[in-house]
Protein backbone atom coordinates (compact mmCIF):
# COMPACT_ATOMS: atom_id res chain seq x y z
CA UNK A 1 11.29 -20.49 10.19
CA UNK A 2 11.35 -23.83 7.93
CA UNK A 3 8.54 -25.65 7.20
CA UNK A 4 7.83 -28.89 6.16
CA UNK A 5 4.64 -31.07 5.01
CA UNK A 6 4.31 -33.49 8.09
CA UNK A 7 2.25 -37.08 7.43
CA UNK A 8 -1.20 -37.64 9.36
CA UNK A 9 -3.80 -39.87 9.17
CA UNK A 10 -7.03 -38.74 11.02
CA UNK A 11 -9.01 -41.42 13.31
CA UNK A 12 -11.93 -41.94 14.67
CA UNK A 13 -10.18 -41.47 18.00
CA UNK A 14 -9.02 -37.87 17.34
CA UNK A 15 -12.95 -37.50 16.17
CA UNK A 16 -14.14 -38.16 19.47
CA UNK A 17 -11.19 -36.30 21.16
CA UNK A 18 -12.15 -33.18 18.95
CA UNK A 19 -15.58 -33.35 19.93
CA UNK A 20 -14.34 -33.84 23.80
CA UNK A 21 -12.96 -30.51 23.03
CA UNK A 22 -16.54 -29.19 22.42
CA UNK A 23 -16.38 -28.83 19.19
CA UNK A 24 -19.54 -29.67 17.26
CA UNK A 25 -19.52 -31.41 13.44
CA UNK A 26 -22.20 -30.45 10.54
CA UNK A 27 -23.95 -33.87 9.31
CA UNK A 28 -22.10 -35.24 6.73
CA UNK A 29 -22.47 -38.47 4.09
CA UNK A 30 -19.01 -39.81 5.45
CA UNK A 31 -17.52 -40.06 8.82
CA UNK A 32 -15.78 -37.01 9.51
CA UNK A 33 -12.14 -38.98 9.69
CA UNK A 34 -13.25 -40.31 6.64
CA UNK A 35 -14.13 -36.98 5.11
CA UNK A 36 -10.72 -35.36 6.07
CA UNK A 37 -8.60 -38.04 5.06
CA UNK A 38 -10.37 -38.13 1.43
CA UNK A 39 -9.99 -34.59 0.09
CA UNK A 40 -7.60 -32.86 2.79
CA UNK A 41 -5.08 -35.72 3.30
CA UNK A 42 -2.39 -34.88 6.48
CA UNK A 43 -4.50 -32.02 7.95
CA UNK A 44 -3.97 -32.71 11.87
CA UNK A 45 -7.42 -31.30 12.21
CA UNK A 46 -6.94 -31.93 16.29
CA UNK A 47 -3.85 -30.18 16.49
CA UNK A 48 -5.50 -27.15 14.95
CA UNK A 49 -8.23 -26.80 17.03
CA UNK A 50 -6.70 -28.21 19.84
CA UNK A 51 -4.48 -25.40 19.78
CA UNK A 52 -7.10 -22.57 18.85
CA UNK A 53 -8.61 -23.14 21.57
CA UNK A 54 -5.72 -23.62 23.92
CA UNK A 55 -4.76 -19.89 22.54
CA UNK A 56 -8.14 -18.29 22.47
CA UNK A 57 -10.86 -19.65 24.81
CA UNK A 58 -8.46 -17.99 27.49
CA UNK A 59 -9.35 -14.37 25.79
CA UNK A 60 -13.25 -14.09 26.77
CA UNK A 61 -15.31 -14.91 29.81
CA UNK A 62 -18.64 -14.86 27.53
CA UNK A 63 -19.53 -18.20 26.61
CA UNK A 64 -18.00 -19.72 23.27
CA UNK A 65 -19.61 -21.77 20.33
CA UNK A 66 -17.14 -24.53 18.68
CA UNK A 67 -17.88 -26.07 15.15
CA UNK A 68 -16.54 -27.42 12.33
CA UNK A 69 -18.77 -27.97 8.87
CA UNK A 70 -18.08 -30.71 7.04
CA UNK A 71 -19.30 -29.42 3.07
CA UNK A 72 -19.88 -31.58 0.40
CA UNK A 73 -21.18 -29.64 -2.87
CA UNK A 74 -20.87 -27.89 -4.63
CA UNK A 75 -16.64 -28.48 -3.44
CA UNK A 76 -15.12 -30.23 -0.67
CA UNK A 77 -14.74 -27.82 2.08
CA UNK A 78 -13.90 -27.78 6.01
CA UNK A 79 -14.67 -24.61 7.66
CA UNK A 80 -14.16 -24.05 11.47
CA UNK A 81 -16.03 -21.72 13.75
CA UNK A 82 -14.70 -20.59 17.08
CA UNK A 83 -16.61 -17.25 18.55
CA UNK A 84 -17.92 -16.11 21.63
CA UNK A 85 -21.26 -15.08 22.47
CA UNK A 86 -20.56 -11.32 21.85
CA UNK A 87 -18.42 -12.20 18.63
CA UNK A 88 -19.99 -8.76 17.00
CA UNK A 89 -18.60 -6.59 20.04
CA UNK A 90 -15.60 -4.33 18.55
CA UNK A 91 -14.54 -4.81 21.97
CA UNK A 92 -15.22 -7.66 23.63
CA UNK A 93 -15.69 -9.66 20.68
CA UNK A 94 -14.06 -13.18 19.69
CA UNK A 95 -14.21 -14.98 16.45
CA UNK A 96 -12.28 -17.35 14.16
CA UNK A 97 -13.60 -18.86 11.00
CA UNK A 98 -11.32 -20.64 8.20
CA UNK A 99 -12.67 -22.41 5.20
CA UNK A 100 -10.31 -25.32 3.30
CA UNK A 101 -11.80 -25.47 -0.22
CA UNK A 102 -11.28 -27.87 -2.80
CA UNK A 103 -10.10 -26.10 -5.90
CA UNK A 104 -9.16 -28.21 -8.81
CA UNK A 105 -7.67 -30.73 -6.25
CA UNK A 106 -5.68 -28.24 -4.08
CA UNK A 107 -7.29 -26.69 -1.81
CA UNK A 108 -7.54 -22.69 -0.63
CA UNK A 109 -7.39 -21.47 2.75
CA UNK A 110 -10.10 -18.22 3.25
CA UNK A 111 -9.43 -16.74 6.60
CA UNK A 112 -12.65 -15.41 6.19
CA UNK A 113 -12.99 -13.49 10.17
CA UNK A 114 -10.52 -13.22 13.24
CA UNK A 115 -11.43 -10.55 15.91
CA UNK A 116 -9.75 -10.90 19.44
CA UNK A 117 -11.35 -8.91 22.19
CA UNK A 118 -9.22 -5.26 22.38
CA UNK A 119 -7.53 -6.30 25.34
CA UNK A 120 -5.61 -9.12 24.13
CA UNK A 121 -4.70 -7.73 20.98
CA UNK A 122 -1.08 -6.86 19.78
CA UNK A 123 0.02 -9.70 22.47
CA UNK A 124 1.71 -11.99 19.65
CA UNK A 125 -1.85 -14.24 20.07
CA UNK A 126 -2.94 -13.91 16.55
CA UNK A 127 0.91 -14.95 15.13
CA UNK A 128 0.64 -17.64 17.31
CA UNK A 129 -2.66 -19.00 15.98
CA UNK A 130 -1.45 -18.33 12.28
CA UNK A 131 1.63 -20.33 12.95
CA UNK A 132 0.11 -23.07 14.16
CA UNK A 133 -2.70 -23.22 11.30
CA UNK A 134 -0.10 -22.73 8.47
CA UNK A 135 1.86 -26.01 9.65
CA UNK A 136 -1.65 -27.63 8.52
CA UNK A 137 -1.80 -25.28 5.09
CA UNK A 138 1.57 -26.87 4.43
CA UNK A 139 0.82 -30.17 5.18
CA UNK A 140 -2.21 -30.74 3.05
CA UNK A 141 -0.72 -28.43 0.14
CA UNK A 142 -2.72 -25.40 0.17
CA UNK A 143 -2.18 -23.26 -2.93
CA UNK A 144 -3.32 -19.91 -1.79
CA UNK A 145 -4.75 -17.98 1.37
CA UNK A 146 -7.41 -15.78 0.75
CA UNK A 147 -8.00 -12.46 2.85
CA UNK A 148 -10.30 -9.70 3.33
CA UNK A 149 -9.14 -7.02 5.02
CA UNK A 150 -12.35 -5.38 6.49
CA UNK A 151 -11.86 -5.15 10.63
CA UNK A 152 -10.43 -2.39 12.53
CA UNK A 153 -6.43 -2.44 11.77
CA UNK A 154 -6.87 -5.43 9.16
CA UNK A 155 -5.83 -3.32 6.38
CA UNK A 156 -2.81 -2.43 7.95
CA UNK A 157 -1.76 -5.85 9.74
CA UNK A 158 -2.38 -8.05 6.60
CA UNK A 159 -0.13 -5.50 4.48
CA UNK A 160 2.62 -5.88 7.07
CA UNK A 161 2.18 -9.76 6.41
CA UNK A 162 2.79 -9.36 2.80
CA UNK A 163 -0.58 -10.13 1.44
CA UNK A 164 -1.04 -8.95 -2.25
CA UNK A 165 -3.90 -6.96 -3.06
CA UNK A 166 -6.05 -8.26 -5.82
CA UNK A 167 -8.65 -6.11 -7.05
CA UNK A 168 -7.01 -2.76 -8.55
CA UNK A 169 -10.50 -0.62 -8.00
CA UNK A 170 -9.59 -0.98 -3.96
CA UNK A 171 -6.30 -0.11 -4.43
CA UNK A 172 -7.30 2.86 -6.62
CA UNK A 173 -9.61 4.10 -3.56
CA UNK A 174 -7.20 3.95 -1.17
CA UNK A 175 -5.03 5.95 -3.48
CA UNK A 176 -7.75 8.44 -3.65
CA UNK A 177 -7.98 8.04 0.25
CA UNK A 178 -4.50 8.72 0.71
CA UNK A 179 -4.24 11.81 -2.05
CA UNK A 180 -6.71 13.38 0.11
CA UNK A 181 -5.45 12.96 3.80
CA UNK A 182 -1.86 13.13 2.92
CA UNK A 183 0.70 15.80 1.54
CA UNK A 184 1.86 16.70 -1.72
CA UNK A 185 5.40 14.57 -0.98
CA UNK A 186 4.26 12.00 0.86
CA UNK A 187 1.19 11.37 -1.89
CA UNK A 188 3.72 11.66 -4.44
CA UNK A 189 5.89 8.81 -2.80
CA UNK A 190 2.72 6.85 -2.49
CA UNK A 191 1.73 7.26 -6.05
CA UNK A 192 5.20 6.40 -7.34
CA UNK A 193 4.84 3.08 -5.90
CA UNK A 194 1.36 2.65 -7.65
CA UNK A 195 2.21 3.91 -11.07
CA UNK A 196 5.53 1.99 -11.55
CA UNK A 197 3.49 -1.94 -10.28
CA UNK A 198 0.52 -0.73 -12.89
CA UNK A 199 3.23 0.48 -15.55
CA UNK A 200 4.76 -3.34 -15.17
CA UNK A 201 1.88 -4.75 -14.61
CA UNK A 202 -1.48 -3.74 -16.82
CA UNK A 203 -4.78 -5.12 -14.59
CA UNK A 204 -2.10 -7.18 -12.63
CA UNK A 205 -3.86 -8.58 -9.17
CA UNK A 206 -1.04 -8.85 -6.65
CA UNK A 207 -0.54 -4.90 -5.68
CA UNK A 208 2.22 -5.24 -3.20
CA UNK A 209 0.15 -3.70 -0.37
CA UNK A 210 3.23 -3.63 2.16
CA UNK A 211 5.26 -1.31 0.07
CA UNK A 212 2.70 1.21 1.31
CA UNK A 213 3.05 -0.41 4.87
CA UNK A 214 6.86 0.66 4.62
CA UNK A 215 6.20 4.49 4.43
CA UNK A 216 4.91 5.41 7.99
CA UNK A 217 2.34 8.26 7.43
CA UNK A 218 0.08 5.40 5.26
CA UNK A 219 -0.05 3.33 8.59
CA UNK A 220 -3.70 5.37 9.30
CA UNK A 221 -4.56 5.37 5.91
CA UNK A 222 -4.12 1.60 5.76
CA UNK A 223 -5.69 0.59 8.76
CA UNK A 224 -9.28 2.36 7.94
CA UNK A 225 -9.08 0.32 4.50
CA UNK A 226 -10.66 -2.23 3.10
CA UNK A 227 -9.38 -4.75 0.22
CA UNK A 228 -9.14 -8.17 -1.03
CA UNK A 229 -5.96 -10.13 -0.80
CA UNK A 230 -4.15 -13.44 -1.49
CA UNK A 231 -0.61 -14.89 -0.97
CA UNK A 232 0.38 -17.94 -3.65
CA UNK A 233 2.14 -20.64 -1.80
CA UNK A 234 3.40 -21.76 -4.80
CA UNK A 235 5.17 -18.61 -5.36
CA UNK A 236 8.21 -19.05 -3.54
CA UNK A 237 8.48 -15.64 -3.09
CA UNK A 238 5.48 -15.29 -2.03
CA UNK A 239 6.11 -18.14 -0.01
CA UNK A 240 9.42 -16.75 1.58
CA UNK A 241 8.01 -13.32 2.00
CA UNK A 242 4.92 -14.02 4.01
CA UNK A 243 6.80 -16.95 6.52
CA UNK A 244 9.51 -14.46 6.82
CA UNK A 245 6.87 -11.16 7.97
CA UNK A 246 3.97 -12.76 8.85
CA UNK A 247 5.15 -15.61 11.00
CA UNK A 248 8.80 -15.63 11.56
């Protein structure tokens, strides 16, 4: 699926149609269009949450909290808040944040929490909200999206979608994980993988988590972990990879 940066001026009108939406924003020095506009130029900031909630609000009866934090210091940063009133319920639960942070003039895109209630999970809702949001990470020339992979399946899902993992000490404890709930041949496969990135690459931060995802008995393994990743959009590998498995 191409994509390409699209041009957008926020307005005061979109402002007031965001806020029609129920969507709440944190006080702020500058008007909120003029926030936007100044250090995340083209982000359609209505289109996003316009379609977050078109997507999401139809997952929960419980009653749902909209807001969007307009940060000043210590770096720009937009971060939006969607989540229901039982957001902490494994079950029932529903909850979006993303933070857009300023870093040296380009900024980085945390998806810091998604849960969708149980029962509307593995309906192609979550690739749907992802899609939409990265038309916005394009336009406004993110450099990176930042992950933790913490919530039931996450571990799994975001290897699948070709996120890198980042800090080798996880990466070593799932490899002790996986020594001890797997066989001699199937650990050996998975430690192949390990030794020959870390033979290439000494301390190198970009693990490539869905090589494990490939080999079908570390789908359990993966999906009780927990690890820190990143894809580089300006890797266009990285690039390629990640629009090709996560959203294409």
């Amino acid at each position: 699926m191409p994509f390409s940066a699209e041009l957008h001026i926020v307005t005061s009108v979109e402002i007031r149609a965001i806020e029609g939406l129920g969507f709440s924003f944190s006080a702020s020095s500058m008007p909120a269009d003029d926030f936007i506009n100044t250090f995340f130029p083209n982000f359609n900031l209505l289109v996003a949450v316009r379609t977050i909630d078109t997507l999401l609000s139809p997952t929960t009866a419980s009653g749902i909290s909209k807001e969007i934090l307009l940060i000043e210091v210590p770096s720009p940063s937009v971060e939006i808040r969607y989540y229901s009133q039982d957001w902490n319920d494994k079950d029932t639960g529903l909850a979006l944040v993303r933070t857009f942070t300023l870093e040296n003039a380009k900024p980085i895109v945390d998806h810091e929490f998604f849960r969708l209630p149980r029962s509307c999970r593995r309906k192609g809702i979550a690739r749907k909200v992802l899609t939409a949001l990265f038309q916005q990470y394009v336009n406004m020339g993110a450099k990176k999206i930042l992950i933790f992979a913490a919530l039931e399946d996450g571990g799994y899902v975001w290897a699948t979608q070709h996120f890198l993992a980042v800090d080798p000490a996880e990466v070593a404890t799932i490899l002790t994980r996986a020594q001890a709930g797997l066989s001699p041949a199937e650990f050996n496969l998975v430690k192949r993988i390990y030794d020959h990135y870390y033979a290439q690459h000494i301390g190198g931060q970009s693990f490539p988590m869905y090589a494990w995802a490939a080999l079908p008995f570390m789908e359990p393994i993966l999906r009780k972990s927990k690890w820190h990743g990143a894809v580089d959009l300006t890797n266009p590998k990285e690039f390629s990879n990640f629009v090709d498995n996560a959203i294409g």
